[in-house]
C-alpha atoms as a PDB file:
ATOM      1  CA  UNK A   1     -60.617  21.861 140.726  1.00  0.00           C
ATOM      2  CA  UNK A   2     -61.910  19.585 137.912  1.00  0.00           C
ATOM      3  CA  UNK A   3     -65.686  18.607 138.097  1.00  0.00           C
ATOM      4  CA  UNK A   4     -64.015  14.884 138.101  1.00  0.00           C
ATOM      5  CA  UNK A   5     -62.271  15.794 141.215  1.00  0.00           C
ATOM      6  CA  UNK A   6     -65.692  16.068 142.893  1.00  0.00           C
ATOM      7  CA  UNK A   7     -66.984  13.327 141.867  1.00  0.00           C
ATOM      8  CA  UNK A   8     -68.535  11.081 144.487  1.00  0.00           C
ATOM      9  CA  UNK A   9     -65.524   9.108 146.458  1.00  0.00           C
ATOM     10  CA  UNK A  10     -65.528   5.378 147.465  1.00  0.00           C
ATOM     11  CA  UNK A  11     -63.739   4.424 150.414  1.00  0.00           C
ATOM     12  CA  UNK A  12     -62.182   0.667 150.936  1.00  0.00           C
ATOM     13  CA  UNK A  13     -63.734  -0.987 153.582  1.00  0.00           C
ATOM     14  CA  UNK A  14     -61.480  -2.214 156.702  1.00  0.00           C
ATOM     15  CA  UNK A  15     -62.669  -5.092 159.045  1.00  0.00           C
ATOM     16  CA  UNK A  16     -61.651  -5.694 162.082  1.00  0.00           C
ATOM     17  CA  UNK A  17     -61.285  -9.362 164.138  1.00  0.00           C
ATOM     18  CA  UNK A  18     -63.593  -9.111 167.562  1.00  0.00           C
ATOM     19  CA  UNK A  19     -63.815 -11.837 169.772  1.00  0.00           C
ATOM     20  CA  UNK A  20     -68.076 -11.807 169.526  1.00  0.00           C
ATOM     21  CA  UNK A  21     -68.115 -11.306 165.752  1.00  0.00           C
ATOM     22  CA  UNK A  22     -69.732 -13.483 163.074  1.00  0.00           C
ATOM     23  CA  UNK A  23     -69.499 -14.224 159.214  1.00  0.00           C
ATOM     24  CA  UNK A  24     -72.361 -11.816 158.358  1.00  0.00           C
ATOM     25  CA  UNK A  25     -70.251  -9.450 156.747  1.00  0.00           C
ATOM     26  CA  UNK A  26     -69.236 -11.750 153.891  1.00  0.00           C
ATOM     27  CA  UNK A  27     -72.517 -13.927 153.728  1.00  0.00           C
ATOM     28  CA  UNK A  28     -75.431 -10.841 154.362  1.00  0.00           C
ATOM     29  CA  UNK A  29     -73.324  -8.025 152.736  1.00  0.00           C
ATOM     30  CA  UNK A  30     -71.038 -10.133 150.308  1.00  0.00           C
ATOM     31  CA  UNK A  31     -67.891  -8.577 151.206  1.00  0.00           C
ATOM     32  CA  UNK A  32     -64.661 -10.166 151.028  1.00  0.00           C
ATOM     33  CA  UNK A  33     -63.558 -10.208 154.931  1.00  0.00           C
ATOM     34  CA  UNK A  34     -60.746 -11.648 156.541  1.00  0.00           C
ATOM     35  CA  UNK A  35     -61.032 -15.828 158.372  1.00  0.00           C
ATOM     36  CA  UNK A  36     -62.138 -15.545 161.626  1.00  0.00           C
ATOM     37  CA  UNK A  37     -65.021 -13.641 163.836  1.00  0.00           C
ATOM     38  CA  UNK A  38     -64.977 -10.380 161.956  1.00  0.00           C
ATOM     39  CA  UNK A  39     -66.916  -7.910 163.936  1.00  0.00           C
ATOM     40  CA  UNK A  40     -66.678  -4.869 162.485  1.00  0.00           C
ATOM     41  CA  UNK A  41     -66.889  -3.156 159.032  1.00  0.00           C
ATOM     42  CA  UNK A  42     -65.148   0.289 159.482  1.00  0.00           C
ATOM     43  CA  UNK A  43     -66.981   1.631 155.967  1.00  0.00           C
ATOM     44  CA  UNK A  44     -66.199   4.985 155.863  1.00  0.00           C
ATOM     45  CA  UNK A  45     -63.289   6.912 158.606  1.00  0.00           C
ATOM     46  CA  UNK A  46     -59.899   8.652 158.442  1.00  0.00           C
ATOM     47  CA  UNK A  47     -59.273   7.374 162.244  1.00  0.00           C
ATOM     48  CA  UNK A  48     -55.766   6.311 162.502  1.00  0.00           C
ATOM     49  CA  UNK A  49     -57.140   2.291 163.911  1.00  0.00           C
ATOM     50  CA  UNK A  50     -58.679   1.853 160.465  1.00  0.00           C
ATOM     51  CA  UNK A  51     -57.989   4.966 157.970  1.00  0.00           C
ATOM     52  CA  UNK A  52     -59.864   4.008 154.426  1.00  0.00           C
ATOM     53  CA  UNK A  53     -58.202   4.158 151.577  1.00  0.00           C
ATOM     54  CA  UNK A  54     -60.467   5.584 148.663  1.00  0.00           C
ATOM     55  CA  UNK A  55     -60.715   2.673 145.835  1.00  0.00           C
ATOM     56  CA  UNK A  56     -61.191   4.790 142.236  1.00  0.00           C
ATOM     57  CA  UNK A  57     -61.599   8.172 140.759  1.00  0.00           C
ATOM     58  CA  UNK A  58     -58.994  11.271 140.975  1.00  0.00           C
ATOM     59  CA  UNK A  59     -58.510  10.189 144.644  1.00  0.00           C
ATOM     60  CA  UNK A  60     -57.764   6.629 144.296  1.00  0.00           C
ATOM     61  CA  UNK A  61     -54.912   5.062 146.535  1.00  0.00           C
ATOM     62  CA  UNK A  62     -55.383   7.970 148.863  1.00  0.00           C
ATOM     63  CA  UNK A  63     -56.178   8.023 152.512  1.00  0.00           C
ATOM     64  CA  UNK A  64     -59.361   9.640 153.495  1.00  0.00           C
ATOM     65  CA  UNK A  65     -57.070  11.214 155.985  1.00  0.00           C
ATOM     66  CA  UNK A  66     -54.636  12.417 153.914  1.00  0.00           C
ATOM     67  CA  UNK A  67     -57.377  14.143 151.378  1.00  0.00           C
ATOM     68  CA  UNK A  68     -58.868  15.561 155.027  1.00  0.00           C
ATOM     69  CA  UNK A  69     -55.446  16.973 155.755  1.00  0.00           C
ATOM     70  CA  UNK A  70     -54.583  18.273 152.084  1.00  0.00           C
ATOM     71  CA  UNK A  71     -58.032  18.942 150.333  1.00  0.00           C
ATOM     72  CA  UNK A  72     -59.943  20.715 153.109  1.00  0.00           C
ATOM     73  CA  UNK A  73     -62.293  22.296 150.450  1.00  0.00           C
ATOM     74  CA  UNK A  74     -63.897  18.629 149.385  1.00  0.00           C
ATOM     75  CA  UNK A  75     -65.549  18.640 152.906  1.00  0.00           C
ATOM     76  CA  UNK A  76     -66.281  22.552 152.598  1.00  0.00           C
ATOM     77  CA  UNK A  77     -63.587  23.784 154.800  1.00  0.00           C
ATOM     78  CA  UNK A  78     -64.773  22.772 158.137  1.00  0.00           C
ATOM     79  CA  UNK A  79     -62.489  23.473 160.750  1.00  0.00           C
ATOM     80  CA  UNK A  80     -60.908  21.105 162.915  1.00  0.00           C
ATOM     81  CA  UNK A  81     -57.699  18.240 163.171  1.00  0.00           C
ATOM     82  CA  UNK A  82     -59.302  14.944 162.269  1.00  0.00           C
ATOM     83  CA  UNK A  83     -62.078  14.210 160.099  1.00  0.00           C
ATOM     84  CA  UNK A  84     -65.056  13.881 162.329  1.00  0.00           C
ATOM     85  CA  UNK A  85     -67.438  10.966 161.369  1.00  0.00           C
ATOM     86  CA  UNK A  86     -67.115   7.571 161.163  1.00  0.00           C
ATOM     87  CA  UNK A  87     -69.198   4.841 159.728  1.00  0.00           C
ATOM     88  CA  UNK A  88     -69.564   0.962 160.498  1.00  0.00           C
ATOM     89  CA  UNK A  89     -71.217  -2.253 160.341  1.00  0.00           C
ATOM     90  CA  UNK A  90     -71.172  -3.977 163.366  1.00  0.00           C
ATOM     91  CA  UNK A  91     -71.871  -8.128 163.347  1.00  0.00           C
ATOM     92  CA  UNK A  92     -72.487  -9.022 166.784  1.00  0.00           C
ATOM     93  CA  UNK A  93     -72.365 -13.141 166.796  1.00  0.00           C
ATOM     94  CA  UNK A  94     -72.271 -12.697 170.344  1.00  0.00           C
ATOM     95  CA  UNK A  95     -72.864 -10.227 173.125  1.00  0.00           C
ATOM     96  CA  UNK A  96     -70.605  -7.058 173.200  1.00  0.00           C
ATOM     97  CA  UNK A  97     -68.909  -6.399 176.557  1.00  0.00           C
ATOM     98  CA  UNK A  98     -71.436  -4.308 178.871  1.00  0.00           C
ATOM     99  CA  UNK A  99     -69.794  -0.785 177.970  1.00  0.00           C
ATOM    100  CA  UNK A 100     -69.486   3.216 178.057  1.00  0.00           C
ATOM    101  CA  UNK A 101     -68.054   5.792 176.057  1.00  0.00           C
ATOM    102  CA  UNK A 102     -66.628   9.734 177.435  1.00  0.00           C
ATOM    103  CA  UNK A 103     -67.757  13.070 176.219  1.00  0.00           C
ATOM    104  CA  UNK A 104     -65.354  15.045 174.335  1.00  0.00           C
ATOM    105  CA  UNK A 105     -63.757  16.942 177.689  1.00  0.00           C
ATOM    106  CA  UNK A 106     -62.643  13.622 179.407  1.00  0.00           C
ATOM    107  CA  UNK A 107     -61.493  12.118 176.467  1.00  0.00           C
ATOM    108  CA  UNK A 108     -59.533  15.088 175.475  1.00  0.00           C
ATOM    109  CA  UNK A 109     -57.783  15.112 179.026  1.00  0.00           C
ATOM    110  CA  UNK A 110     -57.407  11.149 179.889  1.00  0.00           C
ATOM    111  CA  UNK A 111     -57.076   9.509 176.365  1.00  0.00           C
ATOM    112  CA  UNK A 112     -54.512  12.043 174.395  1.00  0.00           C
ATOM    113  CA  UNK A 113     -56.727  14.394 173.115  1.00  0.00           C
ATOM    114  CA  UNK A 114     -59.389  12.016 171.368  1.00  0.00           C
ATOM    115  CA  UNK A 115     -62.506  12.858 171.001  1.00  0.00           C
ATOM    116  CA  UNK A 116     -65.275  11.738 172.747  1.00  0.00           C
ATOM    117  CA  UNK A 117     -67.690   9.171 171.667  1.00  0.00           C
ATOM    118  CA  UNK A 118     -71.121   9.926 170.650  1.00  0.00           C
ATOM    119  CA  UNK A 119     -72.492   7.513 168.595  1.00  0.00           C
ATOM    120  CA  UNK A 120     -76.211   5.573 167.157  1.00  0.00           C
ATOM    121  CA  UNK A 121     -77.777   2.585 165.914  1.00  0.00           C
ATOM    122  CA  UNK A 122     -79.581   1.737 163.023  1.00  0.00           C
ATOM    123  CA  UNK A 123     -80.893  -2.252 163.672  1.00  0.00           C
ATOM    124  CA  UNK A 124     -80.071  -3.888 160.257  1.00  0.00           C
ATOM    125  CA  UNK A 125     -80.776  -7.405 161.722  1.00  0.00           C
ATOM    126  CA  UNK A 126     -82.040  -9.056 164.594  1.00  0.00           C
ATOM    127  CA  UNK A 127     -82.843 -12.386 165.570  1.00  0.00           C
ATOM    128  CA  UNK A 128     -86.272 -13.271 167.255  1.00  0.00           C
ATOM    129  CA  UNK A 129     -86.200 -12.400 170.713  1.00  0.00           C
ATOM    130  CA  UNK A 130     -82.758 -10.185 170.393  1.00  0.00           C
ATOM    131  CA  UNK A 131     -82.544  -7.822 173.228  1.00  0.00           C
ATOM    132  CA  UNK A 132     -80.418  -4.602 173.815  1.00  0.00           C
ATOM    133  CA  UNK A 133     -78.500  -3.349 176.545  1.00  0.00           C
ATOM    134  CA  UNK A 134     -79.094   0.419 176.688  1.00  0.00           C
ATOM    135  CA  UNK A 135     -78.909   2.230 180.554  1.00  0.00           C
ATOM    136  CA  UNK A 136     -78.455   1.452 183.623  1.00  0.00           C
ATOM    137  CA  UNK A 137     -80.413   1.686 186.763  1.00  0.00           C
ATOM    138  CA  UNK A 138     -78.040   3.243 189.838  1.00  0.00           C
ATOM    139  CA  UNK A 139     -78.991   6.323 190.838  1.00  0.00           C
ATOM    140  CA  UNK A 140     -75.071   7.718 191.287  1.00  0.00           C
ATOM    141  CA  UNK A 141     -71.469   6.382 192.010  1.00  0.00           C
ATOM    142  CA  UNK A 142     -71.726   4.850 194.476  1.00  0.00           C
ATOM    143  CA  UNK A 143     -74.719   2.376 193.968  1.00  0.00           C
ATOM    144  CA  UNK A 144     -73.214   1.320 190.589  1.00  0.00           C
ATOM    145  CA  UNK A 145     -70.277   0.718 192.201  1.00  0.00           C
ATOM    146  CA  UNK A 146     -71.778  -1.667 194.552  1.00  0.00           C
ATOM    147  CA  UNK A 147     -73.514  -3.232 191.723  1.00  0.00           C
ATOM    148  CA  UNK A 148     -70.552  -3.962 190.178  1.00  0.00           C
ATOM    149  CA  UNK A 149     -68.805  -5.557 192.558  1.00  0.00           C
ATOM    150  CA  UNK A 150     -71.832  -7.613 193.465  1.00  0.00           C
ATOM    151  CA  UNK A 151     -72.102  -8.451 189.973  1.00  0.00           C
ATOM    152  CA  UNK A 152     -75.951  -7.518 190.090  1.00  0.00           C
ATOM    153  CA  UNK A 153     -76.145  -7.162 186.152  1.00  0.00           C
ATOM    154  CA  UNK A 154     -80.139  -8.061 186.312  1.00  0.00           C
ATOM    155  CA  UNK A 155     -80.949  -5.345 188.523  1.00  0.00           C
ATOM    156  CA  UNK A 156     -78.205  -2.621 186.750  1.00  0.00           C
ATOM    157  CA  UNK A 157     -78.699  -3.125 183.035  1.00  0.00           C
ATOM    158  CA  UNK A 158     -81.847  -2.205 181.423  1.00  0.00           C
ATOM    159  CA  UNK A 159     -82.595  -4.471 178.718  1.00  0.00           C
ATOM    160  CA  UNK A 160     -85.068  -3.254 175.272  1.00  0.00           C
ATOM    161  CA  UNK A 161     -86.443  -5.429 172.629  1.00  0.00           C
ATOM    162  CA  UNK A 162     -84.344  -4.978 169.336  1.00  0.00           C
ATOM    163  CA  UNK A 163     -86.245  -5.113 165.782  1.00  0.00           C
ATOM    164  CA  UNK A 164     -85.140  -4.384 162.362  1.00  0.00           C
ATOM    165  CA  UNK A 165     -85.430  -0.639 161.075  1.00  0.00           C
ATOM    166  CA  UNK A 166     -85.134   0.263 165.589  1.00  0.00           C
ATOM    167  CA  UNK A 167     -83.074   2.868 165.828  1.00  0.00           C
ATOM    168  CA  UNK A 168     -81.196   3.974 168.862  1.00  0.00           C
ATOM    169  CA  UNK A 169     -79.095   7.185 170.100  1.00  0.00           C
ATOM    170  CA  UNK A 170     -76.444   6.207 172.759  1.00  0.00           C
ATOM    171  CA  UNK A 171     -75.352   9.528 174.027  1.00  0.00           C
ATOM    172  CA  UNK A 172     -71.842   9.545 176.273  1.00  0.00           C
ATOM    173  CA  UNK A 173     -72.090   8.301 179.450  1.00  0.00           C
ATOM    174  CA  UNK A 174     -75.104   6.020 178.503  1.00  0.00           C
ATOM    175  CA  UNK A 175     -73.787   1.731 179.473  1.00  0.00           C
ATOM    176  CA  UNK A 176     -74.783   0.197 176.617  1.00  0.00           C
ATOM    177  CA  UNK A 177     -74.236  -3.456 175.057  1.00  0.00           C
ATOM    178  CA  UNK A 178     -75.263  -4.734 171.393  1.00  0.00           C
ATOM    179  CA  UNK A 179     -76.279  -8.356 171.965  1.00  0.00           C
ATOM    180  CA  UNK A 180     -75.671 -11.442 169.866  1.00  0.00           C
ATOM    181  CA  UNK A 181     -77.585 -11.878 166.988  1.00  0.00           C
ATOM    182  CA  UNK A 182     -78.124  -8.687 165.909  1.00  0.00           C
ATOM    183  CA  UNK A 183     -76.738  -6.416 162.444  1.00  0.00           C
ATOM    184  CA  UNK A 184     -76.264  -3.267 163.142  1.00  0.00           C
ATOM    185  CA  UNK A 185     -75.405   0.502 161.219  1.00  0.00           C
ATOM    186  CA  UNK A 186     -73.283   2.764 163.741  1.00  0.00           C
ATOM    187  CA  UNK A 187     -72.698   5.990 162.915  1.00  0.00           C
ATOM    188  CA  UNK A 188     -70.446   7.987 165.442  1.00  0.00           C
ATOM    189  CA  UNK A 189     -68.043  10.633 165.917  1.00  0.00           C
ATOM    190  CA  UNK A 190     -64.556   9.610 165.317  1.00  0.00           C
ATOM    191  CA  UNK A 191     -62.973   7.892 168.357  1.00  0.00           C
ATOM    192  CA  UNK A 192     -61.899   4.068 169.185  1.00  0.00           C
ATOM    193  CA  UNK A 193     -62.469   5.227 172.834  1.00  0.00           C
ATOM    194  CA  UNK A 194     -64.694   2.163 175.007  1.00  0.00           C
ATOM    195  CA  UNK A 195     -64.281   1.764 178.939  1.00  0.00           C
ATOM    196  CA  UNK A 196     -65.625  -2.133 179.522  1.00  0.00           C
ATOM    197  CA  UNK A 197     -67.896  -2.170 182.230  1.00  0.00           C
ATOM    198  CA  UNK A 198     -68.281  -6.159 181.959  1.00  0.00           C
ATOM    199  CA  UNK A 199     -67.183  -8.700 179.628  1.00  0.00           C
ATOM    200  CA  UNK A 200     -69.098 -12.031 180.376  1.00  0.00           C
ATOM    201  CA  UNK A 201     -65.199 -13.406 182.532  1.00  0.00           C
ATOM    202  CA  UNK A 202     -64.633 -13.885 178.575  1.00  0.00           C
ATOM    203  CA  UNK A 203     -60.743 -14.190 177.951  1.00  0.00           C
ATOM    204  CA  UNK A 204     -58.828 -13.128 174.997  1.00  0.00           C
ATOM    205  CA  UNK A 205     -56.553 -14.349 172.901  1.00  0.00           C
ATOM    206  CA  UNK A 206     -53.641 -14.604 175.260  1.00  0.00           C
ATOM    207  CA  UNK A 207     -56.003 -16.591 177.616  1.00  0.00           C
ATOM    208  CA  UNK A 208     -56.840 -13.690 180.283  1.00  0.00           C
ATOM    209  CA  UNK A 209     -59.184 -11.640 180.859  1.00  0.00           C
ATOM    210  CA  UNK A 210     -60.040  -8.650 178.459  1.00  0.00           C
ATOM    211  CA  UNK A 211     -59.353  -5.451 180.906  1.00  0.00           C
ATOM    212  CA  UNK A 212     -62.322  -3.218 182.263  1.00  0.00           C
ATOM    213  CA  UNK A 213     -61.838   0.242 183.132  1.00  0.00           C
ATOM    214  CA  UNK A 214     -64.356   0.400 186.500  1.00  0.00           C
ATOM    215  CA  UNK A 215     -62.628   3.281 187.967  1.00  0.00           C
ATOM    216  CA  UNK A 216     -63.262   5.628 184.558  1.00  0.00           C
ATOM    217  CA  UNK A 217     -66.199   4.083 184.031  1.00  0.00           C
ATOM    218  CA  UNK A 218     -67.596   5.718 186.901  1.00  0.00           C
ATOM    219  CA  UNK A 219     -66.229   8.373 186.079  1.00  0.00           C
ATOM    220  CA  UNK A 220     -68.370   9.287 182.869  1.00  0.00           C
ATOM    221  CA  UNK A 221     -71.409   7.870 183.383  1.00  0.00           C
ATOM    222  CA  UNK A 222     -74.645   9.821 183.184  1.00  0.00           C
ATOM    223  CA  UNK A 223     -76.518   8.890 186.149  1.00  0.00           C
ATOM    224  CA  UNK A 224     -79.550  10.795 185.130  1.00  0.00           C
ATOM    225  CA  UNK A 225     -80.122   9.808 181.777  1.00  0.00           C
ATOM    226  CA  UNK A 226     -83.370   8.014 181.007  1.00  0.00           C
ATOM    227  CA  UNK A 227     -83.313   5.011 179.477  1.00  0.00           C
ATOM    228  CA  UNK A 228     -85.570   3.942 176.634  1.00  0.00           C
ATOM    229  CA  UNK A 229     -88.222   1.532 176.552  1.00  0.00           C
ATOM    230  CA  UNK A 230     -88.097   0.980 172.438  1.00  0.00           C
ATOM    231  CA  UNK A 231     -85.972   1.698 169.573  1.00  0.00           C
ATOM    232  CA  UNK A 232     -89.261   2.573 167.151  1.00  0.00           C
ATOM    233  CA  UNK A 233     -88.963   5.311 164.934  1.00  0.00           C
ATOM    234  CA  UNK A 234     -91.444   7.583 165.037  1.00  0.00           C
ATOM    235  CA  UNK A 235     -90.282  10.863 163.431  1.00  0.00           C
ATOM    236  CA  UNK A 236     -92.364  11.082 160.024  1.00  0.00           C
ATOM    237  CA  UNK A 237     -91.229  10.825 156.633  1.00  0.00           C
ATOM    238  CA  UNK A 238     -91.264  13.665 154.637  1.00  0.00           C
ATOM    239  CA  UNK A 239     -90.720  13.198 150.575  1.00  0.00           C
ATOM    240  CA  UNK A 240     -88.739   9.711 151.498  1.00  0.00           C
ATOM    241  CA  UNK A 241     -86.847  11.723 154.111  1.00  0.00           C
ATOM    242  CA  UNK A 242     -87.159  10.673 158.117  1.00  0.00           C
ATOM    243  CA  UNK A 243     -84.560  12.711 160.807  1.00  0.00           C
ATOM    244  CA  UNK A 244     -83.403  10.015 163.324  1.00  0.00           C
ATOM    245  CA  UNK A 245     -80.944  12.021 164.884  1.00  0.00           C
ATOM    246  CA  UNK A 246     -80.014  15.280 165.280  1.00  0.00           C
ATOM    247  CA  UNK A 247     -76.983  16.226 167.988  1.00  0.00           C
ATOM    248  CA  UNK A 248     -73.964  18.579 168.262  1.00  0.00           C
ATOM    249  CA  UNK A 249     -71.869  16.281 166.415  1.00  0.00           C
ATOM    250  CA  UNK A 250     -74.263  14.988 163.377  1.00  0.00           C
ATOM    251  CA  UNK A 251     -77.246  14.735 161.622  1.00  0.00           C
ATOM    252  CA  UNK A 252     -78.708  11.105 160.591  1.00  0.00           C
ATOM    253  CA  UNK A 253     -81.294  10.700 157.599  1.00  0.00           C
ATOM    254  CA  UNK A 254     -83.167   7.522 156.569  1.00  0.00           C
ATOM    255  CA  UNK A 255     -84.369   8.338 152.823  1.00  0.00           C
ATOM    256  CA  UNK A 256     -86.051   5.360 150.703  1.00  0.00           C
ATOM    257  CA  UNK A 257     -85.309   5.877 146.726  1.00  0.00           C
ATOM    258  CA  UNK A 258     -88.580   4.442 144.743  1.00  0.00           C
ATOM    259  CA  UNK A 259     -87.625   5.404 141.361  1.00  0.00           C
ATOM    260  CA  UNK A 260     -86.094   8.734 140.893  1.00  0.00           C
ATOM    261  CA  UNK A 261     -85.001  10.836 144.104  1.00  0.00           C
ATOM    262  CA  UNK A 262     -82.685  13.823 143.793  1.00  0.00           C
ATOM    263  CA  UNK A 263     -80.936  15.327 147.414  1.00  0.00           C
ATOM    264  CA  UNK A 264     -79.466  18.951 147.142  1.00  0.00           C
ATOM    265  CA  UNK A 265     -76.229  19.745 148.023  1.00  0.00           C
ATOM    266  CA  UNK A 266     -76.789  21.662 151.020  1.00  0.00           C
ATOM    267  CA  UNK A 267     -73.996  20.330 153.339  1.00  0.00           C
ATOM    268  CA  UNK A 268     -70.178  20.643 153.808  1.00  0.00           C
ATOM    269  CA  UNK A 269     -69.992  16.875 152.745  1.00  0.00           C
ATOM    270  CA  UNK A 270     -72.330  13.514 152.944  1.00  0.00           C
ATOM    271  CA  UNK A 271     -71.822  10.084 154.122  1.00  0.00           C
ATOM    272  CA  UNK A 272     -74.036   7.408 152.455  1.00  0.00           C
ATOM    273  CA  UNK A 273     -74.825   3.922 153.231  1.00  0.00           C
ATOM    274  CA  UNK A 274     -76.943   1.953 151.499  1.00  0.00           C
ATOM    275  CA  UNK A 275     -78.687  -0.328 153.300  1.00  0.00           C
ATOM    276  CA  UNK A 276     -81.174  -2.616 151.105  1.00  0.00           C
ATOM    277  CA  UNK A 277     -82.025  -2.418 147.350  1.00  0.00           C
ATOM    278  CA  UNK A 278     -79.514  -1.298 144.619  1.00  0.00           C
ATOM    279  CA  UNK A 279     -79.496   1.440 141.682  1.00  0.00           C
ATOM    280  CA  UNK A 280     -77.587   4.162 140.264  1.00  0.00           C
ATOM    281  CA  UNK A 281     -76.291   7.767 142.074  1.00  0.00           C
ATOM    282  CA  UNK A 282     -74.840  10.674 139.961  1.00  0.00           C
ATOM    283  CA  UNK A 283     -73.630  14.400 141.110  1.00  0.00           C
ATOM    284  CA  UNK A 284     -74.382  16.872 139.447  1.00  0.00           C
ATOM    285  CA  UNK A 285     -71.106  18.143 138.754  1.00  0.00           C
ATOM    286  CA  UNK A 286     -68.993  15.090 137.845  1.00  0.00           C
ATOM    287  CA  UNK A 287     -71.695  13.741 135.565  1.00  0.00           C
ATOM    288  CA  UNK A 288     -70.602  10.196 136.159  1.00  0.00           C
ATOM    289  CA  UNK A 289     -73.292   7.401 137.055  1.00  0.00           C
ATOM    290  CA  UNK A 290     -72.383   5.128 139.887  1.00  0.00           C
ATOM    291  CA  UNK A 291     -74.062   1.283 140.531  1.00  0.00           C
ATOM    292  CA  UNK A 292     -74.349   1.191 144.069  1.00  0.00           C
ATOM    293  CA  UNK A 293     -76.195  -1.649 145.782  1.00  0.00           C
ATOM    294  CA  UNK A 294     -76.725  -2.498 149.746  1.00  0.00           C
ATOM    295  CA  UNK A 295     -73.514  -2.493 151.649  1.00  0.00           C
ATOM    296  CA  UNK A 296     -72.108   0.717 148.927  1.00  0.00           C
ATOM    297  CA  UNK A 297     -70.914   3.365 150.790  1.00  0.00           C
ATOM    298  CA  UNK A 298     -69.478   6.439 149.937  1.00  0.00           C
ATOM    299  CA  UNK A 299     -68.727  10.433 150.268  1.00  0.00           C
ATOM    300  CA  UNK A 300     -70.204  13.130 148.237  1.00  0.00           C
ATOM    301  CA  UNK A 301     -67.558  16.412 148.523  1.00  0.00           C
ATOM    302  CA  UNK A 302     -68.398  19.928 148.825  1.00  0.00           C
ATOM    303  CA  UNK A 303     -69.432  20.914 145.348  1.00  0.00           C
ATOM    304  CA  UNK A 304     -70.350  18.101 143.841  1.00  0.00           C
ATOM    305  CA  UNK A 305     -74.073  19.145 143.558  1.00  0.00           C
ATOM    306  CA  UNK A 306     -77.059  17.497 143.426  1.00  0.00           C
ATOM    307  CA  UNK A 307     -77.147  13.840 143.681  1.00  0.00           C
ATOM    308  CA  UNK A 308     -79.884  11.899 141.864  1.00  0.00           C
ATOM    309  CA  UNK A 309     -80.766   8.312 142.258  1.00  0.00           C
ATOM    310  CA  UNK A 310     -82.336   6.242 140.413  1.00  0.00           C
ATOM    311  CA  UNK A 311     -83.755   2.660 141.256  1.00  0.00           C
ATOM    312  CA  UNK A 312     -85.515   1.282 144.683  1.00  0.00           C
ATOM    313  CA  UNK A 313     -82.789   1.693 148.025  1.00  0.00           C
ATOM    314  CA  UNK A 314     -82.720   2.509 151.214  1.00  0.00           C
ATOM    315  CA  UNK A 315     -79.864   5.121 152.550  1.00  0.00           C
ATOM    316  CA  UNK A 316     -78.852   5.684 155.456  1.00  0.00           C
ATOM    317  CA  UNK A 317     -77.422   9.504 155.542  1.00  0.00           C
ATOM    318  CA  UNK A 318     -74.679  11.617 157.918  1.00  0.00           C
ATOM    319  CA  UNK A 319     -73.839  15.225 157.824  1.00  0.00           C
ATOM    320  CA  UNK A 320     -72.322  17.369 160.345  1.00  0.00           C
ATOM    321  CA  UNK A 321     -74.693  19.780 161.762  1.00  0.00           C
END
């Protein structure tokens, strides 16, 4: 394969229309979005609700899909039928719908095969006074049942304070809710899988109701999970590098860029997002150098080597384990 073939690739961004989202997207990040509440920035996936297409290079006009499915060896040859990650921006105007997402075993036997839904947050923006929805306090079926259908939201959901740079795991089976006014960086395995648990008696477009899924709710919840009381990160920093997350399904980096920073290749492929600042990226192996700026996202393949960047950014970073 030609070193120009490895280059880094640049997926289109595809937005999606939510009922709670906001203009952010075009007046924060500057991207051209569709009229309307635009919710969601779908920056880097293959899954078949919003499949990038990548936008220059040997690749360009291809789905990321399609090079998952016919160039295996520019994401190291990992095994499996889908490409795994995907990578958003999520502009929450106003509250999400109180909701939960299934492990890989109940998604793969109720919702054809999908996979489950891990996911995490990195807080990009947050109004003063934002909140977050993140657990829920029955103690088993039953109880949360009861608190649903008594509508007892205040005593279920367990609210924590939201801040810029928070960062937040939401593991399946935790009820979780982003709430308005907040900017958010969601990386996650790849799966449009969401059971509503409650949705504010908001209606859609057709004038009803958006549907809940109580009954499978239920179903996946982890009663025993332990909610948070802050989003702080706390891991240290090591040569610009901080671990958020670390779980069966990825591996998510902060690194800060002041000046020159060079990350070795030592992963199947990357995901990178940049957050805030701007500057250049090269690999090795291509040899071409690449503005990037917050809101750039992209994919470095297996064997592109080294990347080095140059300028004053902050990434945000996903790997498979």
């Amino acid at each position: 394969m030609s070193d120009i073939a490895r280059d880094l690739i640049f997926p289109e961004p595809i937005f999606h229309e939510k009922i709670w989202g906001g203009r952010k997207l075009a007046d924060d990040f500057g991207y051209t979005i569709p009229d309307g509440p635009i919710g969601e920035c779908w920056a880097i996936s293959a899954h078949p609700n919003g499949d990038c297409v990548v936008a220059e290079g040997a690749w360009a006009g291809t789905h990321l899909s399609e090079l998952w499915d016919a160039h295996r060896e520019l994401f190291g040859g990992v095994e499996g039928d889908r490409f795994p990650l995907l990578v958003k921006i999520i502009d929450a105007k106003d509250n999400l719908s109180v909701q939960v997402h299934p492990d890989d075993a109940y998604a793969g036997e109720h919702e054809n095969g999908s996979l489950g839904k891990r996911e995490c947050w990195y807080v990009l923006g947050a109004e003063a006074g934002t909140q977050i929805v993140i657990g829920q306090r029955a103690h088993d079926r039953a109880e949360l049942a009861s608190m649903i259908e008594e509508g007892r939201w205040d005593d279920m959901l367990n609210l924590v304070p939201c801040h810029v740079g928070d960062f937040f795991p939401i593991e399946p089976g935790t009820v979780h809710a982003i709430q308005g006014g907040t900017l958010i960086l969601e990386t996650q395995q790849s799966s449009d899988v969401t059971y509503r648990v409650y949705d504010y008696d908001r209606v859609g477009d057709d004038g009803k109701p958006r549907p809940l899924h109580i009954q499978q709710s239920l179903d996946v919840v982890d009663y025993a999970m332990e909610a948070p009381a802050s989003g702080e990160v706390t891991a240290p920093e090591v040569d610009g590098v901080t671990e958020l997350m670390e779980c069966p399904n990825f591996v998510v980096d902060r690194v800060r860029v002041s000046g020159e920073k060079n990350v070795g290749e030592e992963w199947p492929f990357l995901c990178v997002s940049v957050i805030e600042g701007s500057g250049t990226v090269c690999a090795a192996e291509a040899g071409v150098e690449h503005e990037i700026a917050r809101g750039t996202h992209f994919l470095a393949p297996a064997g592109c080597g080294e990347l080095r960047f140059s300028g004053n950014m902050t990434l945000i970073t996903s790997r498979l384990p």
